[in-house]
PDB file of N, CA and C in Angstrom:
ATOM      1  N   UNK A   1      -6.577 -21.433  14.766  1.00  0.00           N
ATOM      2  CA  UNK A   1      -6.201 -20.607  13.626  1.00  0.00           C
ATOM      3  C   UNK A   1      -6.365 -19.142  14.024  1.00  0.00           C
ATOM      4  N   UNK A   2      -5.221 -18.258  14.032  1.00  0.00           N
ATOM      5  CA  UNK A   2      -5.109 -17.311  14.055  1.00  0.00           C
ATOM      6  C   UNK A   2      -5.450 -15.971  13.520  1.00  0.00           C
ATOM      7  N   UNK A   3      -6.876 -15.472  12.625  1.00  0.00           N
ATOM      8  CA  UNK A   3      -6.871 -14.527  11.760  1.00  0.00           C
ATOM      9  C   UNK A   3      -6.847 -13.111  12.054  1.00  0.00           C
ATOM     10  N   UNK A   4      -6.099 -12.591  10.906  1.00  0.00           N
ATOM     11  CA  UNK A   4      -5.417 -11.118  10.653  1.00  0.00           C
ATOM     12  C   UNK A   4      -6.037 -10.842   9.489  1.00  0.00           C
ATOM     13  N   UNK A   5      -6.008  -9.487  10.115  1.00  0.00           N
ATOM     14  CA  UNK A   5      -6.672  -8.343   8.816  1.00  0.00           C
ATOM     15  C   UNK A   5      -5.513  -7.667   8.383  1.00  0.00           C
ATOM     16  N   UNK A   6      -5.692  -8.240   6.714  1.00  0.00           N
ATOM     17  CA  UNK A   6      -4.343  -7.409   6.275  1.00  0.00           C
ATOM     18  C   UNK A   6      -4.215  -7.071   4.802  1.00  0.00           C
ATOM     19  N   UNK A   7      -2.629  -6.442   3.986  1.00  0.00           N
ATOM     20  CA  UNK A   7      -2.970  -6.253   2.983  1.00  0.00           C
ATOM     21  C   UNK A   7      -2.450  -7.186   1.908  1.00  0.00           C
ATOM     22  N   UNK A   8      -3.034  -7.674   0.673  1.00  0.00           N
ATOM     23  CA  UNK A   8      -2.100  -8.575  -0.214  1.00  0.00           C
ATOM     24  C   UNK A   8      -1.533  -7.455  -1.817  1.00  0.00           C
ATOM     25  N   UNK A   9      -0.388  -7.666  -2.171  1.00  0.00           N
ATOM     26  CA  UNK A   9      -0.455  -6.915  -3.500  1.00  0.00           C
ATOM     27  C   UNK A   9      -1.132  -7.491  -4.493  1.00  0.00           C
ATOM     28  N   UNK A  10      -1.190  -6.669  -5.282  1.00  0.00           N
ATOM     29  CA  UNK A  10      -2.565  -7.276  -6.991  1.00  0.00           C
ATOM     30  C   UNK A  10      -1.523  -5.434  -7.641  1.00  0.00           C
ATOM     31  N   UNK A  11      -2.389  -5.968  -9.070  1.00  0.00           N
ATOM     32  CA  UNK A  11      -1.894  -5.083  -9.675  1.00  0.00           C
ATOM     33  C   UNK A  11      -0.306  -5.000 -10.356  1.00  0.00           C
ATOM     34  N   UNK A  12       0.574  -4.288 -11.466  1.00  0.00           N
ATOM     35  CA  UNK A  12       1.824  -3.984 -11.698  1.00  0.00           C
ATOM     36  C   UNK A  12       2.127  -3.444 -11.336  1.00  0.00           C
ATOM     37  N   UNK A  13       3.926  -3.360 -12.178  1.00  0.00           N
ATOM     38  CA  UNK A  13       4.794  -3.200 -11.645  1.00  0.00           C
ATOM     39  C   UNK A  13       4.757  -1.746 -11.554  1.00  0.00           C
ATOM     40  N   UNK A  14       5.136  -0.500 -11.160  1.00  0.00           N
ATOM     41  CA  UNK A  14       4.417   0.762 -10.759  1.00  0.00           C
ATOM     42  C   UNK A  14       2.634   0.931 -10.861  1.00  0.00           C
ATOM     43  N   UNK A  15       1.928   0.252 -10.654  1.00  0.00           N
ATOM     44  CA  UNK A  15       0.730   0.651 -10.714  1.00  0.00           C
ATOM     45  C   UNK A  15      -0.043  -0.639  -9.359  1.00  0.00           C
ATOM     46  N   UNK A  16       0.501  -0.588  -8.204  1.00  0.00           N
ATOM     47  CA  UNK A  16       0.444  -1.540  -7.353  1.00  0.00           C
ATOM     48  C   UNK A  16      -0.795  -0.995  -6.446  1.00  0.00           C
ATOM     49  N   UNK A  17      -2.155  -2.349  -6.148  1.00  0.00           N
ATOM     50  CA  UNK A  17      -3.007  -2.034  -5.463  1.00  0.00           C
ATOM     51  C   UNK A  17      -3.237  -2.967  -4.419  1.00  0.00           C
ATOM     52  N   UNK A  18      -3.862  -3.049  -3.834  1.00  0.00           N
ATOM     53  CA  UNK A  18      -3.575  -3.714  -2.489  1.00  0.00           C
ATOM     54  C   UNK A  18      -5.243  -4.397  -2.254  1.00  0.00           C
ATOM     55  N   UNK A  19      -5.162  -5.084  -1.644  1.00  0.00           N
ATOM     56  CA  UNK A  19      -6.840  -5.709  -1.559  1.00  0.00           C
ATOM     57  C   UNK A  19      -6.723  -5.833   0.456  1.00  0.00           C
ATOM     58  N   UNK A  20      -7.848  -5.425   0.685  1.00  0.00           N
ATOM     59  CA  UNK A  20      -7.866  -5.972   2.193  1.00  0.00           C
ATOM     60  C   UNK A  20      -8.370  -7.363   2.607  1.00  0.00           C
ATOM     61  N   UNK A  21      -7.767  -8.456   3.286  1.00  0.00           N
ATOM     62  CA  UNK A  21      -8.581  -9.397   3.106  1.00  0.00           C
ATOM     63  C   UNK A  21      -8.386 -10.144   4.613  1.00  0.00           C
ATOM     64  N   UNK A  22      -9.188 -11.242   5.113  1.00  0.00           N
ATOM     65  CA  UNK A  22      -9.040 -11.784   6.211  1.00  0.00           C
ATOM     66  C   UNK A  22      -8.387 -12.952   6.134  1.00  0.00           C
ATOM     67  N   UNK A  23      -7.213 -13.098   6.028  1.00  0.00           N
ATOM     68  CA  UNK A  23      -6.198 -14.196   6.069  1.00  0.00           C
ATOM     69  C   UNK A  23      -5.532 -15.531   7.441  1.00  0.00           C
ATOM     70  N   UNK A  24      -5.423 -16.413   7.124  1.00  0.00           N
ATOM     71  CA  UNK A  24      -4.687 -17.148   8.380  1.00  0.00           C
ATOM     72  C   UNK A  24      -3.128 -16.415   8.897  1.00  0.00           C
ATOM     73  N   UNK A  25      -2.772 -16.221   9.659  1.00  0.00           N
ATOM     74  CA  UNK A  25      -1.421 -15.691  10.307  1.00  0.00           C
ATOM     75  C   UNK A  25      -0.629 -16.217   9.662  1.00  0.00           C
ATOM     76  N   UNK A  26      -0.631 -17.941   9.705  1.00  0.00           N
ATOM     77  CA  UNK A  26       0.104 -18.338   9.162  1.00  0.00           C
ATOM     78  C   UNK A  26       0.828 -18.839   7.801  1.00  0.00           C
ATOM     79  N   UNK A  27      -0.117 -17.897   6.912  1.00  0.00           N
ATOM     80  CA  UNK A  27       0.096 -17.791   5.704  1.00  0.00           C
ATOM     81  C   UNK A  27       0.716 -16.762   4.766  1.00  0.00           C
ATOM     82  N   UNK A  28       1.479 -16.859   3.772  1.00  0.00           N
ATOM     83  CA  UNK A  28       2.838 -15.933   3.087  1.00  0.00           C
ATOM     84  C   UNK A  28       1.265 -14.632   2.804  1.00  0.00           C
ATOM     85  N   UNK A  29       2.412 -13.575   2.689  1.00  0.00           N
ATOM     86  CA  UNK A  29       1.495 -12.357   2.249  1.00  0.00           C
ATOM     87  C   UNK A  29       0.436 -12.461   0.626  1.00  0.00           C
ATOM     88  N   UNK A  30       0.617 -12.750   0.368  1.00  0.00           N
ATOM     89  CA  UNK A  30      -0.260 -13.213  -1.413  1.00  0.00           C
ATOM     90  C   UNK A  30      -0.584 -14.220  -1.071  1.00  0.00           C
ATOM     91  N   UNK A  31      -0.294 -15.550  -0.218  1.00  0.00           N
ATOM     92  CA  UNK A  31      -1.183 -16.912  -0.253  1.00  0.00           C
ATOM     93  C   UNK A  31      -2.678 -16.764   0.150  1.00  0.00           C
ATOM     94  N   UNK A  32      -3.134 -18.044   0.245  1.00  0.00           N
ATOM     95  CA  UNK A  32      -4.614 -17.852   0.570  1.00  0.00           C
ATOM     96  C   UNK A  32      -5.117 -17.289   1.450  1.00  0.00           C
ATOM     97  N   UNK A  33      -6.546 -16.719   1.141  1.00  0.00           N
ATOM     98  CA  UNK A  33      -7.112 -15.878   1.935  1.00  0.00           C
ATOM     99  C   UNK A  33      -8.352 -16.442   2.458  1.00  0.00           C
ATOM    100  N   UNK A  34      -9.128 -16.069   3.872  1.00  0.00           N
ATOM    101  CA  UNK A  34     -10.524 -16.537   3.652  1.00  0.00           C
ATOM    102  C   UNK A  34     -11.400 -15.915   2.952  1.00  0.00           C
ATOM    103  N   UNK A  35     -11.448 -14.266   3.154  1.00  0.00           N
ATOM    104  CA  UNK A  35     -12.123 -13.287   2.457  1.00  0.00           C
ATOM    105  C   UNK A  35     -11.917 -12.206   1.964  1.00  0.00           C
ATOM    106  N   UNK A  36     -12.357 -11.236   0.663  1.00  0.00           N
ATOM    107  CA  UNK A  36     -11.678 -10.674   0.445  1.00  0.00           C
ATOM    108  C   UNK A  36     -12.855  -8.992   1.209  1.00  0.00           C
ATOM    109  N   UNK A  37     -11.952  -8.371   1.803  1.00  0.00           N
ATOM    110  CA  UNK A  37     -12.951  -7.072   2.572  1.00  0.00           C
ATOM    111  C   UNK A  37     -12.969  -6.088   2.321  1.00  0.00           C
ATOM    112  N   UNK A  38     -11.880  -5.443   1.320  1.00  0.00           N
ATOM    113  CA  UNK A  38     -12.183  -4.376   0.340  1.00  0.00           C
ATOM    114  C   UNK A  38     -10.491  -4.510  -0.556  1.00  0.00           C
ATOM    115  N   UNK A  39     -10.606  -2.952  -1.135  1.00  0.00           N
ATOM    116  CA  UNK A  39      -9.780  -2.580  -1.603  1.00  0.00           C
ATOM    117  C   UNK A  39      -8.659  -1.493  -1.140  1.00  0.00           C
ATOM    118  N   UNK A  40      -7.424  -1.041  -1.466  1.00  0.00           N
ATOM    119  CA  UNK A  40      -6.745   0.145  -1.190  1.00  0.00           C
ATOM    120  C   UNK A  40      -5.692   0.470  -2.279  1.00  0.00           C
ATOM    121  N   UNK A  41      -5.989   1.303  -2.817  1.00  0.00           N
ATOM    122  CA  UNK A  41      -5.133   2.541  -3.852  1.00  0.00           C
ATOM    123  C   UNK A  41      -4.125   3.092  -3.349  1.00  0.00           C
ATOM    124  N   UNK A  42      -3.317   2.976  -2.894  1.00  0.00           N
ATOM    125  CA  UNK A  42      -1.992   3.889  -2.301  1.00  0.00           C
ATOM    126  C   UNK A  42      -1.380   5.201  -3.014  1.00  0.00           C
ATOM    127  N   UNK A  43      -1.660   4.853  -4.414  1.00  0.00           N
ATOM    128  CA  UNK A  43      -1.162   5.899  -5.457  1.00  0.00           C
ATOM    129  C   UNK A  43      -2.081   7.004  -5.406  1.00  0.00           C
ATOM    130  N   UNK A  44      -3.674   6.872  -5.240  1.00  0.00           N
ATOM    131  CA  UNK A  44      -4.538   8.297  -5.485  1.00  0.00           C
ATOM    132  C   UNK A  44      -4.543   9.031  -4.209  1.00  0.00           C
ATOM    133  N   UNK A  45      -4.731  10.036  -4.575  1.00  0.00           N
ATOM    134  CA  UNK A  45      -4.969  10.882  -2.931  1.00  0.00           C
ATOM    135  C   UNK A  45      -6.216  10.561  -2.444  1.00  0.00           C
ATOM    136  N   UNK A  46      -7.368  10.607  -3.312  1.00  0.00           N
ATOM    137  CA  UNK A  46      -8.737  10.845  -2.480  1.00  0.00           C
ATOM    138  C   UNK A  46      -9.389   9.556  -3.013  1.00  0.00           C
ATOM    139  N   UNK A  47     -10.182   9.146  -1.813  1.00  0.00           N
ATOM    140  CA  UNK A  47     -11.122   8.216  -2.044  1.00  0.00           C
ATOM    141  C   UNK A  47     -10.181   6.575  -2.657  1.00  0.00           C
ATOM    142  N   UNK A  48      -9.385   6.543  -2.077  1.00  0.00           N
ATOM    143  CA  UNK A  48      -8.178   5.395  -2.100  1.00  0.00           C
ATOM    144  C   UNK A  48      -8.572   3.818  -1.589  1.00  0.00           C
ATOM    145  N   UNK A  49     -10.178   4.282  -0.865  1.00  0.00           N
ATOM    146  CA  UNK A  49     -10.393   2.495  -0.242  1.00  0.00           C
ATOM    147  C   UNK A  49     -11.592   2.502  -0.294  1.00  0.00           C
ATOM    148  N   UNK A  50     -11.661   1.508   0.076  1.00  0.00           N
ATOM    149  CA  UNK A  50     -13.400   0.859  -0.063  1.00  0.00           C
ATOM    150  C   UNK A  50     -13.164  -0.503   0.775  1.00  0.00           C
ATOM    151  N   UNK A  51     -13.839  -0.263   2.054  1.00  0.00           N
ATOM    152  CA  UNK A  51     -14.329  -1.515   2.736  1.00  0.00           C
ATOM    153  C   UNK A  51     -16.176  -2.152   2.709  1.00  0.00           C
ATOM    154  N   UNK A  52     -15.765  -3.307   3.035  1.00  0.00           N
ATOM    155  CA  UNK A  52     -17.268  -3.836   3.522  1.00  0.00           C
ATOM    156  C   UNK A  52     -17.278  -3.732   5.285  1.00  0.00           C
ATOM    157  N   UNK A  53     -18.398  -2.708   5.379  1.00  0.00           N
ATOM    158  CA  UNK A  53     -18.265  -2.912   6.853  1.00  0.00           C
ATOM    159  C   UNK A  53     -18.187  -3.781   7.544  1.00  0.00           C
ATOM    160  N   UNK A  54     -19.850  -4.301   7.310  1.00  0.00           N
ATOM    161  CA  UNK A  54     -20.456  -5.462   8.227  1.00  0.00           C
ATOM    162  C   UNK A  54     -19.507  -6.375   8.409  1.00  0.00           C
ATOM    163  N   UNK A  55     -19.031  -6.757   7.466  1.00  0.00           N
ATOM    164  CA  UNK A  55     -17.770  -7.825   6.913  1.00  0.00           C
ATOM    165  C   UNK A  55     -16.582  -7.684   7.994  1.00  0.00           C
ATOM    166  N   UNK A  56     -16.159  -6.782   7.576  1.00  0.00           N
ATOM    167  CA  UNK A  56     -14.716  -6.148   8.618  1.00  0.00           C
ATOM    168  C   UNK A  56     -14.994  -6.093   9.982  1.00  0.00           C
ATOM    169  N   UNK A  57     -16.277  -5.193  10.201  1.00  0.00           N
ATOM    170  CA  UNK A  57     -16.844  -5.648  12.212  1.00  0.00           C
ATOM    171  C   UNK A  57     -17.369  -7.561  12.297  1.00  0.00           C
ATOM    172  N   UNK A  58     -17.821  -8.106  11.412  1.00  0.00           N
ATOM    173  CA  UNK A  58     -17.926  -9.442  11.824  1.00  0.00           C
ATOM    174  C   UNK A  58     -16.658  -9.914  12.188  1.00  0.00           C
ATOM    175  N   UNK A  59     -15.738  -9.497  11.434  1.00  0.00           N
ATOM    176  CA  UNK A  59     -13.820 -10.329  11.137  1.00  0.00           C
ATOM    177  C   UNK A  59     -13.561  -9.684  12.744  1.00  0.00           C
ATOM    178  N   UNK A  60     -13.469  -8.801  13.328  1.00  0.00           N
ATOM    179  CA  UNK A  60     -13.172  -8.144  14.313  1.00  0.00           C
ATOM    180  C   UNK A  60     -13.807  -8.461  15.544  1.00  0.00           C
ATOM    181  N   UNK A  61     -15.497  -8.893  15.272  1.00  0.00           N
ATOM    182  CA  UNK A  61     -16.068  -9.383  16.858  1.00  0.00           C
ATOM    183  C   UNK A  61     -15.354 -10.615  17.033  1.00  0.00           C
ATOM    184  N   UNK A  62     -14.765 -11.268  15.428  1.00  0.00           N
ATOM    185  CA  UNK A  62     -14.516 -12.995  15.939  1.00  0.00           C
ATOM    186  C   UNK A  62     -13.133 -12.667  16.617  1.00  0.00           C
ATOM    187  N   UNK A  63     -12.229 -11.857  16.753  1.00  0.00           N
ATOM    188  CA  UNK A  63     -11.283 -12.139  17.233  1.00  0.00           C
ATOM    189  C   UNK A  63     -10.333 -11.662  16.117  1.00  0.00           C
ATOM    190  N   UNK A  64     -10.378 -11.314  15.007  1.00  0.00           N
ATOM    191  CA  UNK A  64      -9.345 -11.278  14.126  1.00  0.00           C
ATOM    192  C   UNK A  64      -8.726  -9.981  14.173  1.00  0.00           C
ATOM    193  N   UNK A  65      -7.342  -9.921  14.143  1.00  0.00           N
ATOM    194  CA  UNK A  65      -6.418  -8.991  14.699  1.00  0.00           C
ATOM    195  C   UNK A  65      -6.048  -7.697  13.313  1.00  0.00           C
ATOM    196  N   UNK A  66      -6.186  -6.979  13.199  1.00  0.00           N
ATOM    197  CA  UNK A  66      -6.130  -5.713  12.303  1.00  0.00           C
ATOM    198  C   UNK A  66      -4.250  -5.863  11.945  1.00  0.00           C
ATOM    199  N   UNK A  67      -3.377  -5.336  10.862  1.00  0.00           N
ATOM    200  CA  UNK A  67      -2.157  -5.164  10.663  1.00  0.00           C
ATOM    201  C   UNK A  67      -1.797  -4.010  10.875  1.00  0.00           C
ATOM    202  N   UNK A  68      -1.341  -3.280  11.210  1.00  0.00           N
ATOM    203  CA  UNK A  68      -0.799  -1.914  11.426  1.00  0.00           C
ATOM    204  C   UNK A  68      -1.844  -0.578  10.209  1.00  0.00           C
ATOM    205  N   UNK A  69      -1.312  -1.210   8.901  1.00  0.00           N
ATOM    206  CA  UNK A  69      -1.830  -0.612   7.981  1.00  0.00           C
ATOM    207  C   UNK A  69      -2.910  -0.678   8.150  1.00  0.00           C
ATOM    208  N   UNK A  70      -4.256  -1.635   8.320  1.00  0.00           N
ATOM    209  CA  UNK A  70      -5.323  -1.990   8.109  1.00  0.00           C
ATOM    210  C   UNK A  70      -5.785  -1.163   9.138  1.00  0.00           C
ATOM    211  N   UNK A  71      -5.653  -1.394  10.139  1.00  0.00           N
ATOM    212  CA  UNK A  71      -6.298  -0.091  11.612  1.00  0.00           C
ATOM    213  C   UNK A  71      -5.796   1.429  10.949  1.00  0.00           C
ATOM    214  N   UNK A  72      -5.124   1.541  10.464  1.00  0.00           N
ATOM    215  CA  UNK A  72      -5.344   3.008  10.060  1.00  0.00           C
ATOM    216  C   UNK A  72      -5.844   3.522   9.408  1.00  0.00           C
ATOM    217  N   UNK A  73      -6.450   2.527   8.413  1.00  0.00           N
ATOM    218  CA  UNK A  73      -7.635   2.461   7.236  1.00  0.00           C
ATOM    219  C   UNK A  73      -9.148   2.444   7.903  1.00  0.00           C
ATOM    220  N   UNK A  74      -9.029   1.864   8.825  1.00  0.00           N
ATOM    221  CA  UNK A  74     -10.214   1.072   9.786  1.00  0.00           C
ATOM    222  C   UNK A  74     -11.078   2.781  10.440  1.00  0.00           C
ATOM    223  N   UNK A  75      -9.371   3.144  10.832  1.00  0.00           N
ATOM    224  CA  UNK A  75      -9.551   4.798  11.697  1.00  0.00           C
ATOM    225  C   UNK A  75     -10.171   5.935  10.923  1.00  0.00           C
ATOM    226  N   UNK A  76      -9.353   5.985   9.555  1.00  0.00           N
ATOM    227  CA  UNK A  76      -9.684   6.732   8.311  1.00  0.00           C
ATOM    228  C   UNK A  76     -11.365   6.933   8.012  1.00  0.00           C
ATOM    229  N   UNK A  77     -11.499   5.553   8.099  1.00  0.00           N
ATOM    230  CA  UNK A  77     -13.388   5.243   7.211  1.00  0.00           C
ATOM    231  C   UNK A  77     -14.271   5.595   8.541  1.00  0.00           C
ATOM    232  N   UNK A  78     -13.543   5.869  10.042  1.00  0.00           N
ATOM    233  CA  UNK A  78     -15.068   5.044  10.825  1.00  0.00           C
ATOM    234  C   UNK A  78     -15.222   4.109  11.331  1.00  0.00           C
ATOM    235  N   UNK A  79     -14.446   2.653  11.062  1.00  0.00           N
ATOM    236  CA  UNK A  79     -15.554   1.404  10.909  1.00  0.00           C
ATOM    237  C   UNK A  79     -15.002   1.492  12.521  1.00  0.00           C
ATOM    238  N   UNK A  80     -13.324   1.788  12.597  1.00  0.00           N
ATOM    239  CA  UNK A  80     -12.724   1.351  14.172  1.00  0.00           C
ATOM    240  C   UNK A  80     -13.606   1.370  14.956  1.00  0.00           C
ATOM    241  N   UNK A  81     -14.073   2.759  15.038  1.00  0.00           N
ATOM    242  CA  UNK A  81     -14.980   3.585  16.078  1.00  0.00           C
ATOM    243  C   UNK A  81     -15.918   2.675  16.247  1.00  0.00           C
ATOM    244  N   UNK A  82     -16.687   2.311  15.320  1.00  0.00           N
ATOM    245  CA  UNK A  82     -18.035   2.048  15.419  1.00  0.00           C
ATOM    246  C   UNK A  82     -17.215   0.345  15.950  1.00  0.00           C
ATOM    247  N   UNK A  83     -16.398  -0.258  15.748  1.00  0.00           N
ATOM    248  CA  UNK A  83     -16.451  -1.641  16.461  1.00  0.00           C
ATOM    249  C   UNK A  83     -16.436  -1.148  18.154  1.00  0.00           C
ATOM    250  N   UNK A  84     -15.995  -0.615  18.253  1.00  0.00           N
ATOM    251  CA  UNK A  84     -15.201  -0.017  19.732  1.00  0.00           C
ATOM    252  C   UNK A  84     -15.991   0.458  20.847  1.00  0.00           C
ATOM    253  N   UNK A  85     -16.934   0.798  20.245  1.00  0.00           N
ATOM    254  CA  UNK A  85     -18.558   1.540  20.533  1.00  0.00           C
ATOM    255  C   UNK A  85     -19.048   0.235  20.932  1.00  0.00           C
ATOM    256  N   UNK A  86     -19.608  -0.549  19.839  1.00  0.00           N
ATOM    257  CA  UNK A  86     -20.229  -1.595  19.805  1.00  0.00           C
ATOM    258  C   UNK A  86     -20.197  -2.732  20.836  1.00  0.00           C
ATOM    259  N   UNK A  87     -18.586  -2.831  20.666  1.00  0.00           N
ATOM    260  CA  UNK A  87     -18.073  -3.859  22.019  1.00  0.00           C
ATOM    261  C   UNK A  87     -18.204  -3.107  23.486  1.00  0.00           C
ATOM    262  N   UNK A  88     -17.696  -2.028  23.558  1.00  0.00           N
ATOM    263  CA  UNK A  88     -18.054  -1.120  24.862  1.00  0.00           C
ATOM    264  C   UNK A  88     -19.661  -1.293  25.388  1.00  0.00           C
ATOM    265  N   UNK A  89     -20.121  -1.261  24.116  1.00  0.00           N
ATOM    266  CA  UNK A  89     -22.213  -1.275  24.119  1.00  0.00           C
ATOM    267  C   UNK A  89     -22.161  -2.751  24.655  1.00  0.00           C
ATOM    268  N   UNK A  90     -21.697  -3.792  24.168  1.00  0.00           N
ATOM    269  CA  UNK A  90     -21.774  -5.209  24.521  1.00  0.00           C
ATOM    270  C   UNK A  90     -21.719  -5.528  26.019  1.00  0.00           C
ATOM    271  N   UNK A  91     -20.284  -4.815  26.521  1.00  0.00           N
ATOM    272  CA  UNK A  91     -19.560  -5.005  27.690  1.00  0.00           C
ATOM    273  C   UNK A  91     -20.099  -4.532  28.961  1.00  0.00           C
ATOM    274  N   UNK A  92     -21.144  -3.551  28.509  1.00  0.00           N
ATOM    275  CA  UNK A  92     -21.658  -3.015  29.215  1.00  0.00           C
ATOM    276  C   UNK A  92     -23.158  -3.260  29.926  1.00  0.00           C
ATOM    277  N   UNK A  93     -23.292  -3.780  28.936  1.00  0.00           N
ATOM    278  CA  UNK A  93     -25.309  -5.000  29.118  1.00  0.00           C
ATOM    279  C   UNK A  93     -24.668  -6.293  29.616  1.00  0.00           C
TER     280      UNK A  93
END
């Protein structure tokens, strides 16, 4: 099983929000998810997301692949860095 970090829609019809969650590849964009890892606002300017770190670097040491959108969110907060660090720190002991 393949998992991706990605986004699902929630919310109406102009008032659309997005949830980040850790999904199978092979599943439609809104179908099931394993977890849900934050949120994203597209409509506000500031303060638009909210992740769980620990959560998102656990989804990421296992192997699970970020969506385009989601790594730029990842880049935005921090968390990228700090996986990137971490594994470099790993790779290196």
């Amino acid at each position: 099983m393949s998992v991706v970090l990605r986004l699902t829609k929630t919310g109406t019809k102009k008032k659309i929000r997005y949830r980040v969650v850790a999904a199978d590849s092979r599943k439609p964009r809104d179908g099931r998810f394993l977890e849900i890892l934050g949120t994203y606002n597209s409509q506000k300017k500031e303060d638009n997301f909210s992740l769980k770190e620990d959560r998102v670097i656990r989804w990421l040491a296992q192997g699970a692949q970020p969506s385009d959108t989601v790594k730029n969110l990842l880049k935005k907060s921090g968390i990228w860095k700090k996986f990137k660090t971490k594994n470099s720190e790993e790779a290196a002991a």
